[in-house]
Every structure is written in C-alpha cells, then in structure tokens.
PDB file of N, CA and C in Angstrom:
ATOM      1  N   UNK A   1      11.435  -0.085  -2.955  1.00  0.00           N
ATOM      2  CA  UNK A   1      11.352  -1.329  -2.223  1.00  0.00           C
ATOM      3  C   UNK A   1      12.112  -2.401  -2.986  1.00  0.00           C
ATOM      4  N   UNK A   2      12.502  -3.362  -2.166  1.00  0.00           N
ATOM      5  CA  UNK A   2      13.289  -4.397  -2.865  1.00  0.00           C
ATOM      6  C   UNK A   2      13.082  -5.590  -2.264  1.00  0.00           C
ATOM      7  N   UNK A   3      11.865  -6.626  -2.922  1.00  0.00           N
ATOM      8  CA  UNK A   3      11.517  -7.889  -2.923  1.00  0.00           C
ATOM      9  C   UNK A   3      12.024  -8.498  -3.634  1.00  0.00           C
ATOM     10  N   UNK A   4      13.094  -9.908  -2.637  1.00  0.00           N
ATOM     11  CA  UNK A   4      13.347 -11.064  -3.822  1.00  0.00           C
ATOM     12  C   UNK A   4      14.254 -10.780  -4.840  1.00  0.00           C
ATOM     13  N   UNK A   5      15.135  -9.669  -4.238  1.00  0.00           N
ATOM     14  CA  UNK A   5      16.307  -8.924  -5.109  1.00  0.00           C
ATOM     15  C   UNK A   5      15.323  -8.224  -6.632  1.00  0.00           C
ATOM     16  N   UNK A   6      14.072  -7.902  -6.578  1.00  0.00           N
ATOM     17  CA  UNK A   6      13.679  -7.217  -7.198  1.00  0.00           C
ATOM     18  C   UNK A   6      13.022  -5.803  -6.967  1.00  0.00           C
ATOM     19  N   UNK A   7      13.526  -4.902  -7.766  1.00  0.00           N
ATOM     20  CA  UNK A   7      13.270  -3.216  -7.269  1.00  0.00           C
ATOM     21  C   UNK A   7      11.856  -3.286  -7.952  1.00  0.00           C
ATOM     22  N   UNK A   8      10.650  -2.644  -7.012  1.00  0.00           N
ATOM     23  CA  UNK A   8       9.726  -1.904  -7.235  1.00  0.00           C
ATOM     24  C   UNK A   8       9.520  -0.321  -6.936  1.00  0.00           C
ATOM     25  N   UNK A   9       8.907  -0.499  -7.928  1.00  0.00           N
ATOM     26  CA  UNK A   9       8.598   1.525  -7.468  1.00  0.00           C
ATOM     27  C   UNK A   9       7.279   1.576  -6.895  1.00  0.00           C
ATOM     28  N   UNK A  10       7.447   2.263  -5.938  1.00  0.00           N
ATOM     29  CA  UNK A  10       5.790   2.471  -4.997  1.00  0.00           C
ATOM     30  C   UNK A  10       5.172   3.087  -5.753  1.00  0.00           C
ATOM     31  N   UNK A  11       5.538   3.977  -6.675  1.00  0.00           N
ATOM     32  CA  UNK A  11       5.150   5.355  -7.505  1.00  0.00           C
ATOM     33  C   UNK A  11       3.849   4.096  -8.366  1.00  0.00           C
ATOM     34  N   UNK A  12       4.284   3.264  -8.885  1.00  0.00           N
ATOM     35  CA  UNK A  12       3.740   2.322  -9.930  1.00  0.00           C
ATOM     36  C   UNK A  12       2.638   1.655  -9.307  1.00  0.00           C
ATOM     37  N   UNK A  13       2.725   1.176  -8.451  1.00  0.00           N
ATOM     38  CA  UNK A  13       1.761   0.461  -7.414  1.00  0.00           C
ATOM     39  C   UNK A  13       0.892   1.691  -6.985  1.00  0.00           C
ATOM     40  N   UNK A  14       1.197   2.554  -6.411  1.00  0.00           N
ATOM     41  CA  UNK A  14       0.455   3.381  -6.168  1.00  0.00           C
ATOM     42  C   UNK A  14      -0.905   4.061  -7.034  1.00  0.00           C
ATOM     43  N   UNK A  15      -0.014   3.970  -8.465  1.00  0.00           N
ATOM     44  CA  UNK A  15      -0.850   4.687  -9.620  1.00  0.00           C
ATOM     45  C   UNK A  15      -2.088   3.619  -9.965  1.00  0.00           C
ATOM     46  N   UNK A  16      -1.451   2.197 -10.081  1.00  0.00           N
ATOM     47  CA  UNK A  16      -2.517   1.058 -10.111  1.00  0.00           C
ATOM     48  C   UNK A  16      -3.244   0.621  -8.770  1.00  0.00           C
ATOM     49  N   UNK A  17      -3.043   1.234  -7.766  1.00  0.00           N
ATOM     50  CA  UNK A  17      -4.274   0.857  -6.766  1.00  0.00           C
ATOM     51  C   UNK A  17      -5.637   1.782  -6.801  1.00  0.00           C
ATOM     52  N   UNK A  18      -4.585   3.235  -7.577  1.00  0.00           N
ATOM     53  CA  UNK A  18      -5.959   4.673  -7.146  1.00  0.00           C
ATOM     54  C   UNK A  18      -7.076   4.154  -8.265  1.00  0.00           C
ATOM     55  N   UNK A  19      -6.675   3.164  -9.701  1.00  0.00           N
ATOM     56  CA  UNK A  19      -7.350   3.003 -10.136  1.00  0.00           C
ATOM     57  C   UNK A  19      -9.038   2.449  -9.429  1.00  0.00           C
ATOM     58  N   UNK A  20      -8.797   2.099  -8.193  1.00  0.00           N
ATOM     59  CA  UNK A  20      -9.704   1.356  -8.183  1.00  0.00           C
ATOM     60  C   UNK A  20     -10.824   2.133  -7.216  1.00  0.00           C
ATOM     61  N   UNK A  21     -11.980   1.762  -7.557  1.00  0.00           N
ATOM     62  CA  UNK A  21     -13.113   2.406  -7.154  1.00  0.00           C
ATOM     63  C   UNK A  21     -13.007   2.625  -5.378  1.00  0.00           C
ATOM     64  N   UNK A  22     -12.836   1.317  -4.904  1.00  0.00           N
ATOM     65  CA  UNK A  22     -12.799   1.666  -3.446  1.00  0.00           C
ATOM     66  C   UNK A  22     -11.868   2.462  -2.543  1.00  0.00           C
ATOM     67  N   UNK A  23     -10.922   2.933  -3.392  1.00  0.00           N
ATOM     68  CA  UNK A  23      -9.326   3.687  -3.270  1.00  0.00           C
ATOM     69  C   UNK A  23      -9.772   5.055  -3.287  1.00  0.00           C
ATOM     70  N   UNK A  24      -9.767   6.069  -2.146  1.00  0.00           N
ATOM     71  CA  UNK A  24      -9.664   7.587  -2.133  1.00  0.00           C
ATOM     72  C   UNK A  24      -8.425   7.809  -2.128  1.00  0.00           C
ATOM     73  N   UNK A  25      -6.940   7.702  -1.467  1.00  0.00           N
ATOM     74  CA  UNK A  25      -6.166   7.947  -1.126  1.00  0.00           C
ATOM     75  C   UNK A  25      -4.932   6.612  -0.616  1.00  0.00           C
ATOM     76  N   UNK A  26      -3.690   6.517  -1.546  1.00  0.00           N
ATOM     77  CA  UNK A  26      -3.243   5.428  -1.052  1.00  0.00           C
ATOM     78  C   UNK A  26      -1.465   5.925  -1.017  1.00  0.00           C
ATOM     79  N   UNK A  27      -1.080   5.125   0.049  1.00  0.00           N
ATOM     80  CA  UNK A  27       0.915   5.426  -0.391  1.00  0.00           C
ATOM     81  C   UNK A  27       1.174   3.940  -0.370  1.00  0.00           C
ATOM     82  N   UNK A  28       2.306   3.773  -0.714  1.00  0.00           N
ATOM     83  CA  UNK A  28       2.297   2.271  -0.779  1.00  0.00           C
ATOM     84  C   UNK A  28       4.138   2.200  -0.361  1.00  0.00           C
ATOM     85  N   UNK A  29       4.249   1.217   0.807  1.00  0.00           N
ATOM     86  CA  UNK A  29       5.794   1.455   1.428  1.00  0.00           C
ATOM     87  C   UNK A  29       5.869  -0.058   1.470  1.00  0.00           C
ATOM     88  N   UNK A  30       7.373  -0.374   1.732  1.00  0.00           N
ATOM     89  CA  UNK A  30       7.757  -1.823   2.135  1.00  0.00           C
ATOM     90  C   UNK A  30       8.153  -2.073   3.696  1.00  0.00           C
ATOM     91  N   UNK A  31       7.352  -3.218   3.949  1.00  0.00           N
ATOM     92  CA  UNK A  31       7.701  -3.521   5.291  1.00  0.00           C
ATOM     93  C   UNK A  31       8.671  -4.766   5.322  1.00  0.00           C
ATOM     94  N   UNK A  32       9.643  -4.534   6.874  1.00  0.00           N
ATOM     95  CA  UNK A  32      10.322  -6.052   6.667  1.00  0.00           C
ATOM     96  C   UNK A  32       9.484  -7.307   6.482  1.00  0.00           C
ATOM     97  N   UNK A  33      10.497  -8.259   5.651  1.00  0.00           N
ATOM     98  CA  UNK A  33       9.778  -9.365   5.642  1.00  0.00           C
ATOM     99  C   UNK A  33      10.978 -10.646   5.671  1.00  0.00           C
ATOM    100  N   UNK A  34      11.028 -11.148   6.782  1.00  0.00           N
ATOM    101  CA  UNK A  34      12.266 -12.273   6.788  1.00  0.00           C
ATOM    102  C   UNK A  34      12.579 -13.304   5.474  1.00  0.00           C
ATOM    103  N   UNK A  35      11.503 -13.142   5.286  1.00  0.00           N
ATOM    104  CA  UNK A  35      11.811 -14.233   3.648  1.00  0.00           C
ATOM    105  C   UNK A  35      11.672 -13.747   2.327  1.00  0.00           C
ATOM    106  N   UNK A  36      11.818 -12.276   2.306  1.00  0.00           N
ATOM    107  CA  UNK A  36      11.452 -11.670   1.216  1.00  0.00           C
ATOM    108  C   UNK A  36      12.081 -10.633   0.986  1.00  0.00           C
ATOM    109  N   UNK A  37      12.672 -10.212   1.993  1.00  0.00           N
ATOM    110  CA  UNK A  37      12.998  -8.627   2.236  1.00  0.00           C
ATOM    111  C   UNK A  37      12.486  -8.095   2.849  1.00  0.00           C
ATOM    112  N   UNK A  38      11.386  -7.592   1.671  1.00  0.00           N
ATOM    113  CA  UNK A  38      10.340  -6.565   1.890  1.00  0.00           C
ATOM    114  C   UNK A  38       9.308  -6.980   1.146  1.00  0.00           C
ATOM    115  N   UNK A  39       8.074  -6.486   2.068  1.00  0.00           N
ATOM    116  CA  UNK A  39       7.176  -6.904   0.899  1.00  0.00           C
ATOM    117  C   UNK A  39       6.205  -5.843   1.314  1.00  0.00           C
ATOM    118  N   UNK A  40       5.673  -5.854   0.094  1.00  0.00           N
ATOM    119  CA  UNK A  40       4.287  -4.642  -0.404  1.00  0.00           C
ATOM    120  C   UNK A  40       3.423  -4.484   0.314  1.00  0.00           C
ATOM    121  N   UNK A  41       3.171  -3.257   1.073  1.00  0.00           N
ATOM    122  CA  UNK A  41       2.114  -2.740   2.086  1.00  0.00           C
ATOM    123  C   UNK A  41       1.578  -1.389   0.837  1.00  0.00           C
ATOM    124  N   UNK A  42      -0.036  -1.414   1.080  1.00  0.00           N
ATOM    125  CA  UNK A  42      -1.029  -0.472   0.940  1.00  0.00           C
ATOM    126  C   UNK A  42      -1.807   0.094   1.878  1.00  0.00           C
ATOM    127  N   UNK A  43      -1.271   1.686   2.144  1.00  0.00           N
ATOM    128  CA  UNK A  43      -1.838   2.065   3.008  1.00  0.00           C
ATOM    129  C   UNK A  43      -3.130   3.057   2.601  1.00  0.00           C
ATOM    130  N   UNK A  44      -3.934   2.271   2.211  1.00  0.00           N
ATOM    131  CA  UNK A  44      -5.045   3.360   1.448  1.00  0.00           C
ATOM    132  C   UNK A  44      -5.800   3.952   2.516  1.00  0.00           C
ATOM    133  N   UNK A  45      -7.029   4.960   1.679  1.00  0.00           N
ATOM    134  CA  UNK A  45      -7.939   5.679   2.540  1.00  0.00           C
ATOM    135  C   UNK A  45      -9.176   4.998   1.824  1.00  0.00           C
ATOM    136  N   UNK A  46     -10.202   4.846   1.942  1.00  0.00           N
ATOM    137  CA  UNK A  46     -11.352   3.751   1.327  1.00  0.00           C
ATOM    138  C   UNK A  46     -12.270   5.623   0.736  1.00  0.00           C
ATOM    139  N   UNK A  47     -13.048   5.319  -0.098  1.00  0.00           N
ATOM    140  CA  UNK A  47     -13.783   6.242  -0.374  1.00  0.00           C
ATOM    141  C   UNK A  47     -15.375   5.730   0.538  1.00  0.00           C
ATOM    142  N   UNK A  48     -15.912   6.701   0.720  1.00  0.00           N
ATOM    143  CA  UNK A  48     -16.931   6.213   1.524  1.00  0.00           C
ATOM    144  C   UNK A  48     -17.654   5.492   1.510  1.00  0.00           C
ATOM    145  N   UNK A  49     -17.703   4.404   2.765  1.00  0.00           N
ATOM    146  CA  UNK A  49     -18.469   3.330   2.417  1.00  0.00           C
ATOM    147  C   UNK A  49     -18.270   1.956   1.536  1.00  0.00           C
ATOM    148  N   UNK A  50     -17.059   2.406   1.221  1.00  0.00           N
ATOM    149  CA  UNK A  50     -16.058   1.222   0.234  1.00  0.00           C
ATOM    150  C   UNK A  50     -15.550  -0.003   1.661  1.00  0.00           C
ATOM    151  N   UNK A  51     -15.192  -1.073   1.202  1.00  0.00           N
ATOM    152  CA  UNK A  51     -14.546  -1.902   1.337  1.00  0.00           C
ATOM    153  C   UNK A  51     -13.422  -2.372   0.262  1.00  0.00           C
ATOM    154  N   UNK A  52     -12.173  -3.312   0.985  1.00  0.00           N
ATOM    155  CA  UNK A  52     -11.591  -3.899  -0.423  1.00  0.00           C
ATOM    156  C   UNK A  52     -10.711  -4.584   0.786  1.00  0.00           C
ATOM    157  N   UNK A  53     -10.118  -5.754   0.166  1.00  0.00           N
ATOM    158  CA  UNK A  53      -9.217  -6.966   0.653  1.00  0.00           C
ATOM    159  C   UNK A  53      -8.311  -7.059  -0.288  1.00  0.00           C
ATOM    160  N   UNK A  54      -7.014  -7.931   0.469  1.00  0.00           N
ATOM    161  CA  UNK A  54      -6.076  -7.645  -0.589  1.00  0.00           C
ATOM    162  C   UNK A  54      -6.275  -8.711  -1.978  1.00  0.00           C
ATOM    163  N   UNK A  55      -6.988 -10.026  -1.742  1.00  0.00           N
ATOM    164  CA  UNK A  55      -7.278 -11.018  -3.375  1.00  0.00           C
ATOM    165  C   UNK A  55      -7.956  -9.617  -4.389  1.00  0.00           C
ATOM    166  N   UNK A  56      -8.496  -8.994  -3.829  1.00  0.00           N
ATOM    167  CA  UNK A  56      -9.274  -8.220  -4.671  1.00  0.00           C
ATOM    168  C   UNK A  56      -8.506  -7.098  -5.356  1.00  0.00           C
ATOM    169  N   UNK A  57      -7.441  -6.439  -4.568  1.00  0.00           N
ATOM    170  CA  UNK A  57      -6.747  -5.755  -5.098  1.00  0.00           C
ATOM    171  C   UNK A  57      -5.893  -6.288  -6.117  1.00  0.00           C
ATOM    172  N   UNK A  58      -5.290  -7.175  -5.493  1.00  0.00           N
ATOM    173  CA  UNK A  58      -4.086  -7.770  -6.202  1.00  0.00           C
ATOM    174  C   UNK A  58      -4.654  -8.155  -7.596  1.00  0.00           C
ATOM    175  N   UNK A  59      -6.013  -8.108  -7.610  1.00  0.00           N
ATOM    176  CA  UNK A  59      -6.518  -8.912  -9.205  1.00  0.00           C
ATOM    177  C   UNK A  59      -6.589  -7.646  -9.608  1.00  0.00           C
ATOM    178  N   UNK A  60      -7.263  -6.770  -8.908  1.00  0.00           N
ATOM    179  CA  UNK A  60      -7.646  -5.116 -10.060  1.00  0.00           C
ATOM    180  C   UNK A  60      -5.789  -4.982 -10.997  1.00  0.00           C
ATOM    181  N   UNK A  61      -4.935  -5.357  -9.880  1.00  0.00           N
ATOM    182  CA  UNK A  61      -3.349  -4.368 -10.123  1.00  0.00           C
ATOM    183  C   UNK A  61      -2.682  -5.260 -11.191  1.00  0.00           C
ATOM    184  N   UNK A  62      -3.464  -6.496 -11.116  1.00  0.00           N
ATOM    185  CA  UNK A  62      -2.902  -7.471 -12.483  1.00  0.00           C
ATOM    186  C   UNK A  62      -3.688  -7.252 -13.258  1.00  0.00           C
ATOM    187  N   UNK A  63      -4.834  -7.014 -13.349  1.00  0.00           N
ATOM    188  CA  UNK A  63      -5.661  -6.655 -14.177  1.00  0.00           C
ATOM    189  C   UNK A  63      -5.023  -5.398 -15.128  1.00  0.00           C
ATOM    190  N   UNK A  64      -4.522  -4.104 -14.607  1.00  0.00           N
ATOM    191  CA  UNK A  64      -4.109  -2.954 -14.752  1.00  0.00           C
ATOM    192  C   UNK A  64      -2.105  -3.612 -15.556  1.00  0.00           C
ATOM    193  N   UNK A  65      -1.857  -4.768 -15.459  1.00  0.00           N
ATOM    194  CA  UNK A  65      -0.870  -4.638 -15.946  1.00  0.00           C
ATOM    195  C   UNK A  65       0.422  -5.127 -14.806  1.00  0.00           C
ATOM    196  N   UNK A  66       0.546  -4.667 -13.762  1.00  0.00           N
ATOM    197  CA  UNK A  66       0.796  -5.002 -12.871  1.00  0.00           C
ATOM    198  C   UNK A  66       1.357  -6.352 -12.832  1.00  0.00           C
ATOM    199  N   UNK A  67       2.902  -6.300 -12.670  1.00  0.00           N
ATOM    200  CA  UNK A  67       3.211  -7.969 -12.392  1.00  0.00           C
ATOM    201  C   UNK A  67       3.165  -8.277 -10.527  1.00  0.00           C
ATOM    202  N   UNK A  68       3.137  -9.266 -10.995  1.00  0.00           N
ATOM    203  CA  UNK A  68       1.941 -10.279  -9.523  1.00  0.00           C
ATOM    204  C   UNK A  68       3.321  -9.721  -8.316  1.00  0.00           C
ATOM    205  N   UNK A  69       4.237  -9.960  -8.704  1.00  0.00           N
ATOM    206  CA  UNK A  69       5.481  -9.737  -7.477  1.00  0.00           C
ATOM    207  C   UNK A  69       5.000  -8.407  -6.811  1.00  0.00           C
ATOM    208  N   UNK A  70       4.717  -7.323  -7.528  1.00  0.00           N
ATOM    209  CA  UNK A  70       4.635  -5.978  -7.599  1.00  0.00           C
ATOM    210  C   UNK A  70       3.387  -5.787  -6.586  1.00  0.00           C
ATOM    211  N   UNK A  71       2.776  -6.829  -6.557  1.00  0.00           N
ATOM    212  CA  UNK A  71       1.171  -6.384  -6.266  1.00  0.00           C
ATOM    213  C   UNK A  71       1.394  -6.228  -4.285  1.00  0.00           C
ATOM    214  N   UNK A  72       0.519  -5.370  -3.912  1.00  0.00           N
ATOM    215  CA  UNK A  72       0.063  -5.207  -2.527  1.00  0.00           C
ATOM    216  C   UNK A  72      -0.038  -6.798  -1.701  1.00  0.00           C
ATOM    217  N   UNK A  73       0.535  -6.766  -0.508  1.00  0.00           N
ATOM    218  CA  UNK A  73       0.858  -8.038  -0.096  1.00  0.00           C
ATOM    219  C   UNK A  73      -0.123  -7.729   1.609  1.00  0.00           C
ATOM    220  N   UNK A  74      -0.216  -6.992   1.897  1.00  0.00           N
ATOM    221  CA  UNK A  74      -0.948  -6.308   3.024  1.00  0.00           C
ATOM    222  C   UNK A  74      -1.877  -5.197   2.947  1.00  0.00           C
ATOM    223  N   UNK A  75      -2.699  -4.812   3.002  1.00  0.00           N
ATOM    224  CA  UNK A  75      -3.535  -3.585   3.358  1.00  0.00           C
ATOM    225  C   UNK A  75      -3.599  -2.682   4.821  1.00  0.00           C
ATOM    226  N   UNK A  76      -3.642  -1.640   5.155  1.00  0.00           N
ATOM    227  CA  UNK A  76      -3.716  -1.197   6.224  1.00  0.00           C
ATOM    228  C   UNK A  76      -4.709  -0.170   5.917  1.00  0.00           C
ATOM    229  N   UNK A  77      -5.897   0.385   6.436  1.00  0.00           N
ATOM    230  CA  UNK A  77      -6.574   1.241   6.655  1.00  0.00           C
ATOM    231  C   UNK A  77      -6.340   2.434   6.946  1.00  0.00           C
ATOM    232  N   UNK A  78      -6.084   3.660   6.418  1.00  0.00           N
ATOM    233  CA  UNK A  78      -5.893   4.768   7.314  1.00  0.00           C
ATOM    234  C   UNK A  78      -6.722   5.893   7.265  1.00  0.00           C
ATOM    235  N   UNK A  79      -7.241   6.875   8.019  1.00  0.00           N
ATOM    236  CA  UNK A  79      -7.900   7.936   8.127  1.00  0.00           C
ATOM    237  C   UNK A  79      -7.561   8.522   6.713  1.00  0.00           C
ATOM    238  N   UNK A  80      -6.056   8.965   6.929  1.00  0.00           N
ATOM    239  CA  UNK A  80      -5.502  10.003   5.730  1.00  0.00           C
ATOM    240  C   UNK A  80      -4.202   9.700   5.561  1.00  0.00           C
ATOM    241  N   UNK A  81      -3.862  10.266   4.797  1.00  0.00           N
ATOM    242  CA  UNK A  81      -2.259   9.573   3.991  1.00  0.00           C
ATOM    243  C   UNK A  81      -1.485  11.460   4.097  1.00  0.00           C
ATOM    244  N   UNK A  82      -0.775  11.359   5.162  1.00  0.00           N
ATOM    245  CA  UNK A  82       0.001  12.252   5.251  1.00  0.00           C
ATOM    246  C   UNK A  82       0.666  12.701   4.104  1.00  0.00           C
ATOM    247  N   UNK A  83       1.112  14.343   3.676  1.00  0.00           N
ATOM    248  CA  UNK A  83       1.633  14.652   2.527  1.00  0.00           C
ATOM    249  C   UNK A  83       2.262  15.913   3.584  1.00  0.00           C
ATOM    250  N   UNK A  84       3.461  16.551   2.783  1.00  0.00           N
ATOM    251  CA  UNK A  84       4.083  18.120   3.007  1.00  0.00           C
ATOM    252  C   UNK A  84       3.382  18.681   2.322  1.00  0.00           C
ATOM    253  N   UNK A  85       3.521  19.984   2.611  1.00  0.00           N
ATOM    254  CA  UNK A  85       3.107  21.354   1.929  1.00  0.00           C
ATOM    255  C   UNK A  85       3.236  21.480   0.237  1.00  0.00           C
ATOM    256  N   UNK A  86       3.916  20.275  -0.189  1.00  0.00           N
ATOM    257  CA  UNK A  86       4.357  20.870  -1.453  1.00  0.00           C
ATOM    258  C   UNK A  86       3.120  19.430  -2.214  1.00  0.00           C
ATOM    259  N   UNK A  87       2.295  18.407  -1.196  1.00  0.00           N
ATOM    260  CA  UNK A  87       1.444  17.523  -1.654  1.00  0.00           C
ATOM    261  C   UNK A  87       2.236  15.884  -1.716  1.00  0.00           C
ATOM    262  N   UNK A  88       3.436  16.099  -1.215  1.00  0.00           N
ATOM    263  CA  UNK A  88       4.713  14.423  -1.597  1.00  0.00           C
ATOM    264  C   UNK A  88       3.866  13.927   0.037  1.00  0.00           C
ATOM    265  N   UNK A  89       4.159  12.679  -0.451  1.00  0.00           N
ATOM    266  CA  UNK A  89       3.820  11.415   0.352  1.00  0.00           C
ATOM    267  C   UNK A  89       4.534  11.679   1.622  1.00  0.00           C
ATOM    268  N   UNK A  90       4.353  11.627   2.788  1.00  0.00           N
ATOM    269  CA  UNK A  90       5.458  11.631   3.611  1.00  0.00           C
ATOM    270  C   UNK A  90       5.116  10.453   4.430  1.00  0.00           C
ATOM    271  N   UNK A  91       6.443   9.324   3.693  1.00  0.00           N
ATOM    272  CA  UNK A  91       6.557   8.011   3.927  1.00  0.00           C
ATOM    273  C   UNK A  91       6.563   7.967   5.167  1.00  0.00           C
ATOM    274  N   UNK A  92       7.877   8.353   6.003  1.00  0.00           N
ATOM    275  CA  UNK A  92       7.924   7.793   6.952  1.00  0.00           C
ATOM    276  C   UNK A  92       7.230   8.317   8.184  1.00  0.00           C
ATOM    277  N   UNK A  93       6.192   9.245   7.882  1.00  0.00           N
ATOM    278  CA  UNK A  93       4.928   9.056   8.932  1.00  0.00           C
ATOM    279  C   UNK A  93       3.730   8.145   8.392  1.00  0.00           C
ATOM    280  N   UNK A  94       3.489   7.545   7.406  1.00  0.00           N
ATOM    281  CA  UNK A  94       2.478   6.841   6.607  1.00  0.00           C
ATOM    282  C   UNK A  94       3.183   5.355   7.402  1.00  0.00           C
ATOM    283  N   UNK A  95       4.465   5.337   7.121  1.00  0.00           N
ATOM    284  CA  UNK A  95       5.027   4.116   8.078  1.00  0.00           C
ATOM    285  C   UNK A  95       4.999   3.826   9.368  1.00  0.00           C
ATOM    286  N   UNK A  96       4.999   4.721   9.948  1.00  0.00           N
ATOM    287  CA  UNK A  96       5.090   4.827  11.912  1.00  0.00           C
ATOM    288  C   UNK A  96       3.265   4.341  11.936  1.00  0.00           C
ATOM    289  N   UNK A  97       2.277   4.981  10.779  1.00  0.00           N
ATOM    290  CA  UNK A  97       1.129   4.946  11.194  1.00  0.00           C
ATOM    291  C   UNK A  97       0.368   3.671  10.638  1.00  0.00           C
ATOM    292  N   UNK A  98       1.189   2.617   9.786  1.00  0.00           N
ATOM    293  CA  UNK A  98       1.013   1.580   9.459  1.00  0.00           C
ATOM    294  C   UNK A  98       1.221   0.501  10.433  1.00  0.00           C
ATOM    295  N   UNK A  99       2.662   0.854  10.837  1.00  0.00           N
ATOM    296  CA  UNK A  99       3.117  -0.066  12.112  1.00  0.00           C
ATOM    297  C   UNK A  99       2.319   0.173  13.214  1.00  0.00           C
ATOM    298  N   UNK A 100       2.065   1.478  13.392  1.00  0.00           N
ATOM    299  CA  UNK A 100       0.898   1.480  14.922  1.00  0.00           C
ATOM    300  C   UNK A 100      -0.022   0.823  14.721  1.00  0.00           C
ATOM    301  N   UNK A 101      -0.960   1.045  13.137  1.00  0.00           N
ATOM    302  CA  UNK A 101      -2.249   0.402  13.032  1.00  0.00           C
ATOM    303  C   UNK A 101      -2.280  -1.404  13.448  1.00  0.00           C
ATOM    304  N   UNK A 102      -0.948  -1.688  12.633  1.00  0.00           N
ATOM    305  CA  UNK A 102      -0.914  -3.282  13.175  1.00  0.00           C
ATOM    306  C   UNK A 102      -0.527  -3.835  14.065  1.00  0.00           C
ATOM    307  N   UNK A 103       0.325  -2.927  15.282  1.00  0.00           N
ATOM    308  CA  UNK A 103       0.380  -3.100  16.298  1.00  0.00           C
ATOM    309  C   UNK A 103      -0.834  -3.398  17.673  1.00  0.00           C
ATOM    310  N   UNK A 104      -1.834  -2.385  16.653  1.00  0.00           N
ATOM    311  CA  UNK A 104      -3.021  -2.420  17.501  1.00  0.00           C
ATOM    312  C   UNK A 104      -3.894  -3.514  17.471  1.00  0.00           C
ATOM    313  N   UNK A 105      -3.633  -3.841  16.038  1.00  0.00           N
ATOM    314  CA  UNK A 105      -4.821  -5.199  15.725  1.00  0.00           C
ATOM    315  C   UNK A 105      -4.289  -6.496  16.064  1.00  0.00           C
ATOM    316  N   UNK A 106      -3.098  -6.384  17.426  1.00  0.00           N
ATOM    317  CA  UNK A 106      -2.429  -7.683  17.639  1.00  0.00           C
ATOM    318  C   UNK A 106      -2.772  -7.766  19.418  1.00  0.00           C
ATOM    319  N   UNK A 107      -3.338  -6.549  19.733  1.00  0.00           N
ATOM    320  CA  UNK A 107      -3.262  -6.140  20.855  1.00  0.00           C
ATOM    321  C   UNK A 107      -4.733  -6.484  21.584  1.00  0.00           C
TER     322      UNK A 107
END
C-alpha cells in the first residue's frame, strides 16, 4: 500500500493487529482514498464474542511499535479471511468482500 507517498507492508500491520486479543483472523489491504491514496483497511475476524473499534486498535498497533501512519484507518468485519490451498491471503477476494460489506452498510 502506498499512503502519502509512503510504502506500507500489510504483512507488518497484519502481524501487529493478530496481537490483539479481540483479533482471530485479519488481512489488511488499501482502499482508495482521494486525499491519501490509500489508506489502511482491517479486515479482521473477531474471536468470539470480542468487539474492537478502530481508536482502540490503532492504540494496541502504536502500542506494539507501529508508526501512527501505518495504523488501520477502517475496520470491516468478516466471517473469514479467505486463503489458497497453500494458507496466502487471497487479497483480492478479502477486497471484493470488504467493498460488499461497506456497500451494504450504506444501503
């Protein structure tokens, strides 16, 4: 991803969100953003019965080291975080199912 002419790695964000208790399962992609580029979407899976918002994340991921640019700028909810056979992220269905989710919550 590239916010603000700065490269992030999802890989990094990713590793500092699973830290967190309410996190079962997360990929983390960039969505457009007219004034930014792109900016930081978390598409986690909640462990049961968890909640989490993004002030809350964004403090665990600075907490963890995490510079603030880097941090999750959106959350999206998902059942499950699609992977291939071999266990890799497969972004761009985690993306189609991010954009549907917020498509829906506009609807």
């Amino acid at each position: 991803m590239i916010r603000n002419a700065e490269n992030i790695s999802a890989t990094e964000v990713e590793e500092a969100v699973l830290f967190h208790d309410a996190v079962a399962d997360v990929a983390v992609i960039g969505l457009p953003d007219s004034r930014t580029g792109e900016r930081v979407c978390a598409a986690i899976v909640l462990t049961p019965g968890a909640t989490i918002d993004v002030p809350t994340l964004a403090n665990h991921c600075i907490q963890l080291g995490l510079a603030k640019y880097k941090c999750p700028e959106q959350i999206v909810v998902l059942e499950a975080i699609e992977r291939n056979s071999m266990g890799k992220i497969q972004k761009d269905k985690v993306r189609d199912a991010v954009l549907h989710a917020i498509q829906m919550r506009k609807e």
